[in-house]
Protein backbone atom coordinates (compact mmCIF):
# COMPACT_ATOMS: atom_id res chain seq x y z
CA UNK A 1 106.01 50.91 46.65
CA UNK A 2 102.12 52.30 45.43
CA UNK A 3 101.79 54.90 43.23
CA UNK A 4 103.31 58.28 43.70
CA UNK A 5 101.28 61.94 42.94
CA UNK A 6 102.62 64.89 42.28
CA UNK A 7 100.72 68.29 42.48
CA UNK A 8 100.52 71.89 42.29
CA UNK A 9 98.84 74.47 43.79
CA UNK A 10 98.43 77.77 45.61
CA UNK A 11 97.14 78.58 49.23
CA UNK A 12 97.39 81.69 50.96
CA UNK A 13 99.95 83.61 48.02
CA UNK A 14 102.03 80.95 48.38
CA UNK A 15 103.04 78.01 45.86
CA UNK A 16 103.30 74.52 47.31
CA UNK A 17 103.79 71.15 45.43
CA UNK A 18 102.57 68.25 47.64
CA UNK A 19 103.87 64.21 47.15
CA UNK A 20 101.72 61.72 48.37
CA UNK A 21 100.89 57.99 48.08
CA UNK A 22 98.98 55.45 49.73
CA UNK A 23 100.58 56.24 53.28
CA UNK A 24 102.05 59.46 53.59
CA UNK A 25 101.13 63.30 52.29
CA UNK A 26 104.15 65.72 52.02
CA UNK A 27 103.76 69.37 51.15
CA UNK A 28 106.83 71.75 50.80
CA UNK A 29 106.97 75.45 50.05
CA UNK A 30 109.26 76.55 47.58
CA UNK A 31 109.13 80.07 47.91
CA UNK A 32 110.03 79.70 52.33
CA UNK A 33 113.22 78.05 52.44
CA UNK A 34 112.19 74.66 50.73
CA UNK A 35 110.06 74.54 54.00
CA UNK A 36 108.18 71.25 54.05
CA UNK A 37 105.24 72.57 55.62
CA UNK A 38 103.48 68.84 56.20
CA UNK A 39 103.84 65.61 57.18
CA UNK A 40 101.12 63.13 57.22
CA UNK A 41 99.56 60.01 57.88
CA UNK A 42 96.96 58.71 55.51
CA UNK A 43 96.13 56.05 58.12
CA UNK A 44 95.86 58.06 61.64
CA UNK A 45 95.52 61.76 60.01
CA UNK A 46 98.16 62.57 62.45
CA UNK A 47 100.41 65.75 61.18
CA UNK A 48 104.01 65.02 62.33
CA UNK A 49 104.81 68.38 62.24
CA UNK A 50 104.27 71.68 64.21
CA UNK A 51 101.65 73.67 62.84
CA UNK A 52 102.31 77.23 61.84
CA UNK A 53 102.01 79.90 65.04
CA UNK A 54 101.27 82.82 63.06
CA UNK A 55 100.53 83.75 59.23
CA UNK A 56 103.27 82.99 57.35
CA UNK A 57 105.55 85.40 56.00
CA UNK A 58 108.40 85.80 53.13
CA UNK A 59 111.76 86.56 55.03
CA UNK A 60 115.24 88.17 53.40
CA UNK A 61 118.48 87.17 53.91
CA UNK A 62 119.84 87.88 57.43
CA UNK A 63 116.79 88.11 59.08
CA UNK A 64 116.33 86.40 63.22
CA UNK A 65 114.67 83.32 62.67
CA UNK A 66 112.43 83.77 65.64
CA UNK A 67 110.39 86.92 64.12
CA UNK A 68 109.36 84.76 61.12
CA UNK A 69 106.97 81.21 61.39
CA UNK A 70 109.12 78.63 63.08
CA UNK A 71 106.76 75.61 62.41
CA UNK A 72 107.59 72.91 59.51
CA UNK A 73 111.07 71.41 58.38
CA UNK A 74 113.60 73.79 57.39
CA UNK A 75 117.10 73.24 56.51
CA UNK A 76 120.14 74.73 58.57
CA UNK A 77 123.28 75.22 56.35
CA UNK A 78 126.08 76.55 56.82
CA UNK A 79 125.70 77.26 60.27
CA UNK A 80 123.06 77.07 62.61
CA UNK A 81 123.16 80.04 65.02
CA UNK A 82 124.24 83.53 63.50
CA UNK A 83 128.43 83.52 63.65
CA UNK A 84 131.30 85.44 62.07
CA UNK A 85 133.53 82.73 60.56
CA UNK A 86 137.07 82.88 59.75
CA UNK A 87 137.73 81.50 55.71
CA UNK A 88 141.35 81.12 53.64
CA UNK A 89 139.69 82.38 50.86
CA UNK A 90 141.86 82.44 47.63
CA UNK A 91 144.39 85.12 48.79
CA UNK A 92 144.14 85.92 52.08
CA UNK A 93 142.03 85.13 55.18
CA UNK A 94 139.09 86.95 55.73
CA UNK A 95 136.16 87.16 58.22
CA UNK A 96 132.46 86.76 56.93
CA UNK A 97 129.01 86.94 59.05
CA UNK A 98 126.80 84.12 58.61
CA UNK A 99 123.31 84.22 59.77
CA UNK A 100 120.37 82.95 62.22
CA UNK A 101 119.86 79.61 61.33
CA UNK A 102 121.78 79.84 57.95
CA UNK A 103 121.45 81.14 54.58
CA UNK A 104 118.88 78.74 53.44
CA UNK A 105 115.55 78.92 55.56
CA UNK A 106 114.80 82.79 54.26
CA UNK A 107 115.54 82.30 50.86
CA UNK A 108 113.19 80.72 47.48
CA UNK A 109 114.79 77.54 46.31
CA UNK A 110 114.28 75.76 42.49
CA UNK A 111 112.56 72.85 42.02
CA UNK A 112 112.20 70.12 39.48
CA UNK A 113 110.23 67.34 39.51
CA UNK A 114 111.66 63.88 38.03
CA UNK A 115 109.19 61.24 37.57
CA UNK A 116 108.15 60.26 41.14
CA UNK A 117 110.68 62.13 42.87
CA UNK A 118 111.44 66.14 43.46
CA UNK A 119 114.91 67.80 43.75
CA UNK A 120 115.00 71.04 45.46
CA UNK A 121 117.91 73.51 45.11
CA UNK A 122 119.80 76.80 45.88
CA UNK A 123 122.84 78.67 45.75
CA UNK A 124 125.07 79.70 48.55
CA UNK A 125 125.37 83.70 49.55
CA UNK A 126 128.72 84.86 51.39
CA UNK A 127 129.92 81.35 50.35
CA UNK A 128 130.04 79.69 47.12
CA UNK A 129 128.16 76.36 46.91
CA UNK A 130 125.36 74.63 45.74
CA UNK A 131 122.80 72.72 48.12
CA UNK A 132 120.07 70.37 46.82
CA UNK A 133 117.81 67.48 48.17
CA UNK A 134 115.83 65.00 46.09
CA UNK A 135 112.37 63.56 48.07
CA UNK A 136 111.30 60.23 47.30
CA UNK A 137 108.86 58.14 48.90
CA UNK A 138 108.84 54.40 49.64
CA UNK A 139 105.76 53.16 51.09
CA UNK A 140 105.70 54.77 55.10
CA UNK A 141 109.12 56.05 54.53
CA UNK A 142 110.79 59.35 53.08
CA UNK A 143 113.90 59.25 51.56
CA UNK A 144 116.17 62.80 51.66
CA UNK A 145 119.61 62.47 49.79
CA UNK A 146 121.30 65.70 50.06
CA UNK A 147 124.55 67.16 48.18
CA UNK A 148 126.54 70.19 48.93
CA UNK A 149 128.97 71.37 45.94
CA UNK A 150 131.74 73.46 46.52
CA UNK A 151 131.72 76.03 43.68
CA UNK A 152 134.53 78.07 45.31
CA UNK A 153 138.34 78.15 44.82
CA UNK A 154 139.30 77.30 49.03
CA UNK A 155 138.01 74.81 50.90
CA UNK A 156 135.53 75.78 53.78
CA UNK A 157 134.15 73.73 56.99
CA UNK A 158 130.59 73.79 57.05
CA UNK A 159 127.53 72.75 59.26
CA UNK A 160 124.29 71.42 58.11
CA UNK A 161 121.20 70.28 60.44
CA UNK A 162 117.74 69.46 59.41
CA UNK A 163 115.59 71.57 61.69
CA UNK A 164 112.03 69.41 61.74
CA UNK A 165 110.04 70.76 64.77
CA UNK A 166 107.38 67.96 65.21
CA UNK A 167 103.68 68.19 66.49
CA UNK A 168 103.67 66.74 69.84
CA UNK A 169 101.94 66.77 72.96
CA UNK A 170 102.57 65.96 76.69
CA UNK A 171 103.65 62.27 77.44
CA UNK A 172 105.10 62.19 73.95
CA UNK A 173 108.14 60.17 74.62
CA UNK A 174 111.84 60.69 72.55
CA UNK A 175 114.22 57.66 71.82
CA UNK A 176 117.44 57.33 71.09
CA UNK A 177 119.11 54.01 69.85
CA UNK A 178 122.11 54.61 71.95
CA UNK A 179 122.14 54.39 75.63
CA UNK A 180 122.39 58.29 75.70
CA UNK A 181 123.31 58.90 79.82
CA UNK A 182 125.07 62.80 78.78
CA UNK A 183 124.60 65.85 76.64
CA UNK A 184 126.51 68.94 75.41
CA UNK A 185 124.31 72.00 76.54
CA UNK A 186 124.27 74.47 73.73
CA UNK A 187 121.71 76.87 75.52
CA UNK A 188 118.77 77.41 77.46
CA UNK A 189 116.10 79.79 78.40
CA UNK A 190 116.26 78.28 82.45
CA UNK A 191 119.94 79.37 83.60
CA UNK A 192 119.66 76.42 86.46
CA UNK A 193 120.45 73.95 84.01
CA UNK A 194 123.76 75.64 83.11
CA UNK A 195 125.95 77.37 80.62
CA UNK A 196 127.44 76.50 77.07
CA UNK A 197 129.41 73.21 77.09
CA UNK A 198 128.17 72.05 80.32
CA UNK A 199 127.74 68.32 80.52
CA UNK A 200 124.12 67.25 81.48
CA UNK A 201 122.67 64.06 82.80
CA UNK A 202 120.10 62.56 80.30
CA UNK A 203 117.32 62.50 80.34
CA UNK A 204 116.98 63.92 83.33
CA UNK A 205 118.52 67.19 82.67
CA UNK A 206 117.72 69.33 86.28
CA UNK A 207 118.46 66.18 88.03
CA UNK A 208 114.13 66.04 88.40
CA UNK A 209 112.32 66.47 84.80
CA UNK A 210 112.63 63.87 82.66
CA UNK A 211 113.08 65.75 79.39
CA UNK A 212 112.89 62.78 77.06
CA UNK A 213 108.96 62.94 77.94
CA UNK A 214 107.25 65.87 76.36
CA UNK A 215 106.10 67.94 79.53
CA UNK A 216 103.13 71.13 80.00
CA UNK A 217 104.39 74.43 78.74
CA UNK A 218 104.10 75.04 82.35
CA UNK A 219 107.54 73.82 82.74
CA UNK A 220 108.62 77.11 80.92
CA UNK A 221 111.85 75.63 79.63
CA UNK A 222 113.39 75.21 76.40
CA UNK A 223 116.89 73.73 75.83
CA UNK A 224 119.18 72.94 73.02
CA UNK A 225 121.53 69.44 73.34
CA UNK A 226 123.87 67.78 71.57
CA UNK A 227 124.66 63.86 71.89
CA UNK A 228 128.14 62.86 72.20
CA UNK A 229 129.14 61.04 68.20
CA UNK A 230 126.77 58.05 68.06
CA UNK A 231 127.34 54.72 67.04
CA UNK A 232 123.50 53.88 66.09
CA UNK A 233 122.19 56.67 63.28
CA UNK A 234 118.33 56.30 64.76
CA UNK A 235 115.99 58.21 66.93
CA UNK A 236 112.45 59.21 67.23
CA UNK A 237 109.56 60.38 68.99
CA UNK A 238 106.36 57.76 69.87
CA UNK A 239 102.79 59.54 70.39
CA UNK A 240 100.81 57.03 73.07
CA UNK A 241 97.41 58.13 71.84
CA UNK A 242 97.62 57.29 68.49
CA UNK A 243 100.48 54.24 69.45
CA UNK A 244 102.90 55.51 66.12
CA UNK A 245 106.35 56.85 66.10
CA UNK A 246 107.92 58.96 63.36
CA UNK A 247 111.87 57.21 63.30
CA UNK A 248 114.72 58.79 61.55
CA UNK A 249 117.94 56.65 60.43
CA UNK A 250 121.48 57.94 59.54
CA UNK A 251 124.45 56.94 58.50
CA UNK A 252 126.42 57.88 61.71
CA UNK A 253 129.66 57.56 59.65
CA UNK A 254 127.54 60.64 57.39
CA UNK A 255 125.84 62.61 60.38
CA UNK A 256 127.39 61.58 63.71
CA UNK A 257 125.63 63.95 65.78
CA UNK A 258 121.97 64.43 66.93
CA UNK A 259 120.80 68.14 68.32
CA UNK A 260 117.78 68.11 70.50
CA UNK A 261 115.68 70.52 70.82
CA UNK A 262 112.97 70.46 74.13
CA UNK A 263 111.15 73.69 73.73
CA UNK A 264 108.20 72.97 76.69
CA UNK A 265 106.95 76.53 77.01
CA UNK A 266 110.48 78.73 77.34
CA UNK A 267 110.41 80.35 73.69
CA UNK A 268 110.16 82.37 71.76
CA UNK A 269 111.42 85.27 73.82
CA UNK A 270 109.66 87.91 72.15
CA UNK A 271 105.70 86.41 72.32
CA UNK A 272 103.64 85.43 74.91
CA UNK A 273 102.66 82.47 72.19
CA UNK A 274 105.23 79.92 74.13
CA UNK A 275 106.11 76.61 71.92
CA UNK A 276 105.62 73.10 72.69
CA UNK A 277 107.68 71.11 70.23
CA UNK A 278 110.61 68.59 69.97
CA UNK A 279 113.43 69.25 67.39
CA UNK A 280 115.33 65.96 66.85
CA UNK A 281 117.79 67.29 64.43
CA UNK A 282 120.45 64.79 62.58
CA UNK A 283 123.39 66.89 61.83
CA UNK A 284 126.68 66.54 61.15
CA UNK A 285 128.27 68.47 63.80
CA UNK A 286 128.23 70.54 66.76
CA UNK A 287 127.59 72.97 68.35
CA UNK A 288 125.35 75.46 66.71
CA UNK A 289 127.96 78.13 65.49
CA UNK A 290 130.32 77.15 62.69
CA UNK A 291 133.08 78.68 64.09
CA UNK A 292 133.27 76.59 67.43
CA UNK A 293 132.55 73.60 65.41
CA UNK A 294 135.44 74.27 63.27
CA UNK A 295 137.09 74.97 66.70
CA UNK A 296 136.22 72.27 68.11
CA UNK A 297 137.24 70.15 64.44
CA UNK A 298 133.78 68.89 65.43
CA UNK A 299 132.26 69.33 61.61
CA UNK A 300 133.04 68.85 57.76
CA UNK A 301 135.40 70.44 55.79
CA UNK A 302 134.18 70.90 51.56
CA UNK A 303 137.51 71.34 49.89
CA UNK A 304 137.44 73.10 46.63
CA UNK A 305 135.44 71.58 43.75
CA UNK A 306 134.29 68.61 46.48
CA UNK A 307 131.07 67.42 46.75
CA UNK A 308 129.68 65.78 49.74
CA UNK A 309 126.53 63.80 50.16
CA UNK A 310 124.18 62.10 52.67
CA UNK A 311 120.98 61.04 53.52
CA UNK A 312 118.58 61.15 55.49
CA UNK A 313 115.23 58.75 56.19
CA UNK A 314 112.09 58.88 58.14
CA UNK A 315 110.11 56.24 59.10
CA UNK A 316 106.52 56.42 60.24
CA UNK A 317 105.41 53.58 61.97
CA UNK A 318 102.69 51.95 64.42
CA UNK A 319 104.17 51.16 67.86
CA UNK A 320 106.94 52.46 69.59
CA UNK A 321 110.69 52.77 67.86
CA UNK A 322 112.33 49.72 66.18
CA UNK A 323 115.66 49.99 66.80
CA UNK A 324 116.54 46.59 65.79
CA UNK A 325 116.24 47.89 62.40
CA UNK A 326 119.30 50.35 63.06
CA UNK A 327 122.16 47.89 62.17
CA UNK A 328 122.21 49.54 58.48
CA UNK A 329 123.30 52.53 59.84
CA UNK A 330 125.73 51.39 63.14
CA UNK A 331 128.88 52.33 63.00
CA UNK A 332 131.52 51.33 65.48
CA UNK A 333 133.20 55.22 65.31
């Protein structure tokens, strides 16, 4: 496995811990969310994920995601888009508001380190839980097991996503271990590709563009997809120039569901400073707002005193995606 390194330090009034070995270089941000802020390759120097737009910036609680740095891997939990959700708490039923992109992005988290591993963790707001994630690395793979803990007296359905927006450029090139041919449409910033819960064509989602290739911010687009529940827990996006893919596998029986995210120029709404990035996004249910998911009985439900857990892995790797090494996490769901 090589030796693992653990370290401190401070850039830019922020405290980061970075964990590295021969192969890869993580850094994560306590302070923002638990934001891992990097993702590297010793051997190509290639940063897997978006770089940050704008200085960053220390968010509260309830705050639009969009007016704060977007770049990084962030954690969506309960939700993913801002909702009011309907709870049986311990007397009656009652209504809460959860926000943009959950309760966990804006807010410090605790960390411990454990021998070659960390364990990040925080505690829930308008609901009561606690959610942690212990990093490890293995050679050119990262290990995330998460855990969500149900502190509360009721039960509640819940959604989680991880929310890594990668580095890419045009001719990047997404796969998907299943023979993908349709997608849930969440939203869009081009209203000719449709409206919630239309069913597109993939990859080519106007019938023209293939989406599934990373295209100019020219293309002024961005969209947000859901896959129908998969039976083959791996996907990934390969860079030509450098020939290496970064590869995430899933238990599908875990995290069913991938969201996409194609953001070629068509957001942020409020800046001129358009993205280019690809959100692949494991999660464990759809669509974005709790409340239809719970609707839809499209998510988990945490009863009272539960605990659920998962994990997640990414691979980095030369060459295109190996999905032959996807039968670990097939599921015949």
């Amino acid at each position: 496995m090589g030796k693992v390194t653990i370290k401190n330090y401070t850039q830019n009034g922020y405290e980061y811990f970075s964990i590295d070995n021969d192969h890869l270089k993580l850094s994560f941000i306590p302070s923002l969310g638990g934001k891992m802020a990097e993702l590297n390759s010793k051997k190509t120097g290639t940063q897997f994920l978006q770089e940050p737009q704008s200085q960053y910036k220390t968010a509260s609680y309830g705050d639009p995601f969009e007016n704060y740095d977007t770049s990084g891997f962030d954690e969506c939990f309960p939700t993913i888009e801002d909702t009011h959700f309907s709870i049986n708490g311990s007397e009656e039923q009652e209504e809460i508001f959860l926000p943009d992109h959950g309760e966990l992005w804006s807010r410090p988290w605790n960390y411990d380190v454990d021998g070659d591993r960390v364990k990040l963790s925080i505690q829930g707001v308008r609901l009561d839980y606690e959610f942690s994630k212990e990093i490890s690395l293995h050679d050119n793979k990262i290990q995330i097991s998460y855990s969500v803990k149900n502190n509360a007296d009721f039960g509640f359905a819940y959604l989680w996503s991880a929310h890594p927006l990668l580095n890419v450029q045009p001719g990047n090139q997404v796969y998907l271990a299943d023979p993908i041919e349709e997608v849930f449409l969440n939203g869009t910033s081009d209203e000719k590709l449709g409206d919630y819960g239309d069913i597109l064509p993939w990859p080519f989602l106007d019938n023209e563009t293939n989406y599934s290739e990373v295209q100019q911010k020219k293309l002024n687009s961005a969209v947000k997809v859901f896959t129908h529940r998969l039976k083959k827990g791996c996907a990934g996006i390969y860079k030509p120039k450098t020939d290496e893919s970064l590869v995430y596998h899933f238990d599908t029986n875990e995290i069913p569901f991938l969201g996409i995210w194609l953001c070629y120029g068509g957001w942020p709404d409020h800046t001129d400073n358009k993205h280019l990035t690809v959100g692949l996004e494991p999660t464990n249910g759809r669509p974005d707002s709790v409340q239809k998911a719970k609707d839809r009985k499209e998510c988990p439900f945490l009863e009272a005193g539960a605990t659920d857990t998962w994990t997640l892995t990414i691979d980095i790797i030369q060459g295109k995606p190996d999905f032959e090494n996807c039968n670990l996490f097939s599921t015949d769901n």
